[in-house]
C-alpha atoms as a PDB file:
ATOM      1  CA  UNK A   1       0.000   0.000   0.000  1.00  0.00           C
ATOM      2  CA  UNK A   2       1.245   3.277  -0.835  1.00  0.00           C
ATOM      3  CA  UNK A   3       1.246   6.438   1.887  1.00  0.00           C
ATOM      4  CA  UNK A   4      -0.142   9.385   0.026  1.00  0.00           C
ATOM      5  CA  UNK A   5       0.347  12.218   2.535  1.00  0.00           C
ATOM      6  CA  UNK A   6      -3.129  14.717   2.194  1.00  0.00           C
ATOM      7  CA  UNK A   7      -4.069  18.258   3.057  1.00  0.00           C
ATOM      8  CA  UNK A   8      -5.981  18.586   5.919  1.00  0.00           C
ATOM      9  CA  UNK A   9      -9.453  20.044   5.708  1.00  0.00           C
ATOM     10  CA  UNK A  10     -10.200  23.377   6.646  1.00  0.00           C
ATOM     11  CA  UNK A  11     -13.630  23.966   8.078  1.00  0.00           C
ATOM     12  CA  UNK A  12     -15.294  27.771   7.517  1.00  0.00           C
ATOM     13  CA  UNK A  13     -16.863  28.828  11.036  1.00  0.00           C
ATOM     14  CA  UNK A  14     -20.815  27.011  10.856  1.00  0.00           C
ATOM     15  CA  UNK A  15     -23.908  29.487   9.942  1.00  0.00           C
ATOM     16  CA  UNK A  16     -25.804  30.241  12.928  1.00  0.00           C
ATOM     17  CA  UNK A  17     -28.035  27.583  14.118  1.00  0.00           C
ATOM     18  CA  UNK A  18     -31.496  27.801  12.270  1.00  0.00           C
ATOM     19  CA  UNK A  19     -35.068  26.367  13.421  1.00  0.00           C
ATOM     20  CA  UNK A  20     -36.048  23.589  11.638  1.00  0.00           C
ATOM     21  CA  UNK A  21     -39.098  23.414   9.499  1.00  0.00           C
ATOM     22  CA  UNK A  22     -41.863  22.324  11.398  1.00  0.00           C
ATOM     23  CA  UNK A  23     -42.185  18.895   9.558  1.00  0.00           C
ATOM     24  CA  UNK A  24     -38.882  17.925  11.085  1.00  0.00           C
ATOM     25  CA  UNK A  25     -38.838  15.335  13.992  1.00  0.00           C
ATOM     26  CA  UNK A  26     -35.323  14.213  15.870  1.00  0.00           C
ATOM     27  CA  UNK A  27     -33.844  10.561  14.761  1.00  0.00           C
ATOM     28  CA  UNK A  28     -33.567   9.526  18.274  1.00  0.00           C
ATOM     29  CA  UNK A  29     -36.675  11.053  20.738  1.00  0.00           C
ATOM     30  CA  UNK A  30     -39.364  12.058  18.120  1.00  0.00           C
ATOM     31  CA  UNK A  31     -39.092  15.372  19.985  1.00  0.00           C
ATOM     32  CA  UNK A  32     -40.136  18.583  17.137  1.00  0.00           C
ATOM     33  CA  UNK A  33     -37.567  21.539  18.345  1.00  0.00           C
ATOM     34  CA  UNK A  34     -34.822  21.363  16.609  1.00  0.00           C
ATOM     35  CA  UNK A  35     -32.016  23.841  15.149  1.00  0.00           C
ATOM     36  CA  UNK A  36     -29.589  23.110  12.512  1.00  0.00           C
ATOM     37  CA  UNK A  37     -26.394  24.506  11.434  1.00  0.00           C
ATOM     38  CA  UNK A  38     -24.686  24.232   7.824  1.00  0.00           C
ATOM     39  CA  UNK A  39     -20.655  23.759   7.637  1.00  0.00           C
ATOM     40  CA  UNK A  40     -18.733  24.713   4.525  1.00  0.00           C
ATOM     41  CA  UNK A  41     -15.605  23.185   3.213  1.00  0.00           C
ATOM     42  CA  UNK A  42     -12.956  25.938   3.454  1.00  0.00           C
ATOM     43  CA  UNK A  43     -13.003  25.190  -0.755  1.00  0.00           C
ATOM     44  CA  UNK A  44     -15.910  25.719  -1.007  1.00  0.00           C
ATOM     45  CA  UNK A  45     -16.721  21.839  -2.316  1.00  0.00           C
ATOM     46  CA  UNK A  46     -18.957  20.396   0.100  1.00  0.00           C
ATOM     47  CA  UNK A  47     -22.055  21.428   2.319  1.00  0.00           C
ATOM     48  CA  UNK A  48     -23.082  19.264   5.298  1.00  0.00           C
ATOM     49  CA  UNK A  49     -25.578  20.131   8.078  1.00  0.00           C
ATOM     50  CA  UNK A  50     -25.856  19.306  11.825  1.00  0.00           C
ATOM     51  CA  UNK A  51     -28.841  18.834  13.091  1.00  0.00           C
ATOM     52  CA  UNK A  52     -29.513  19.166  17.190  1.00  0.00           C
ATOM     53  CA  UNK A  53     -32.826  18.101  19.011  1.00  0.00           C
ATOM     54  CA  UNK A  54     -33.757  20.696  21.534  1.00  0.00           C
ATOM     55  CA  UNK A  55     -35.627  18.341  23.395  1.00  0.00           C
ATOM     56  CA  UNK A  56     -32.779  15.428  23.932  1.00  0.00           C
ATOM     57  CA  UNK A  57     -29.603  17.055  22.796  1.00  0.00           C
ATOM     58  CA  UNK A  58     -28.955  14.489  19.952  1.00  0.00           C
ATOM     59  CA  UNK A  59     -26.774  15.877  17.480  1.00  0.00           C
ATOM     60  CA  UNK A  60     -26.556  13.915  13.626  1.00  0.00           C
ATOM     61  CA  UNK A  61     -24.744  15.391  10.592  1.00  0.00           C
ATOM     62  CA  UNK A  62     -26.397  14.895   7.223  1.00  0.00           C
ATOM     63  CA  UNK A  63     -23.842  15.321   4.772  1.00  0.00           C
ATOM     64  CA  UNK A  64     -24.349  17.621   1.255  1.00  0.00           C
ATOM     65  CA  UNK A  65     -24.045  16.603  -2.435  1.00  0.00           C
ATOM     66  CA  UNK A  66     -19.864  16.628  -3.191  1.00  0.00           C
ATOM     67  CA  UNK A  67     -18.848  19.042  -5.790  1.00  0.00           C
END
């Protein structure tokens, strides 16, 4: 196997959290309050969102189309 040394990922600060739309419901409680924020690739490439239930505190990451 051959070592290809990479360039480590810079991460732009997150958005500000956002409320969810009202449809939304947390992957682990059910609960409906949630916020989510969306984290950009310092590139520019990618978009991926975190998603965190008010009601529990579960956090999940849904991750964006790649570029």
């Amino acid at each position: 196997m051959t070592h290809m040394p990479g360039i480590p990922v810079r991460f732009d600060p997150p958005s500000e959290p956002k409320k969810c739309h009202e449809d939304w419901r947390c992957r682990k409680c059910g609960g409906a309050s949630g916020v989510y924020r969306t984290h950009t690739s310092s590139c520019g490439s990618w978009d991926d969102d975190e998603f965190e239930c008010l009601t529990c505190g579960h956090t999940y990451w849904v991750e964006g189309p790649d570029a």
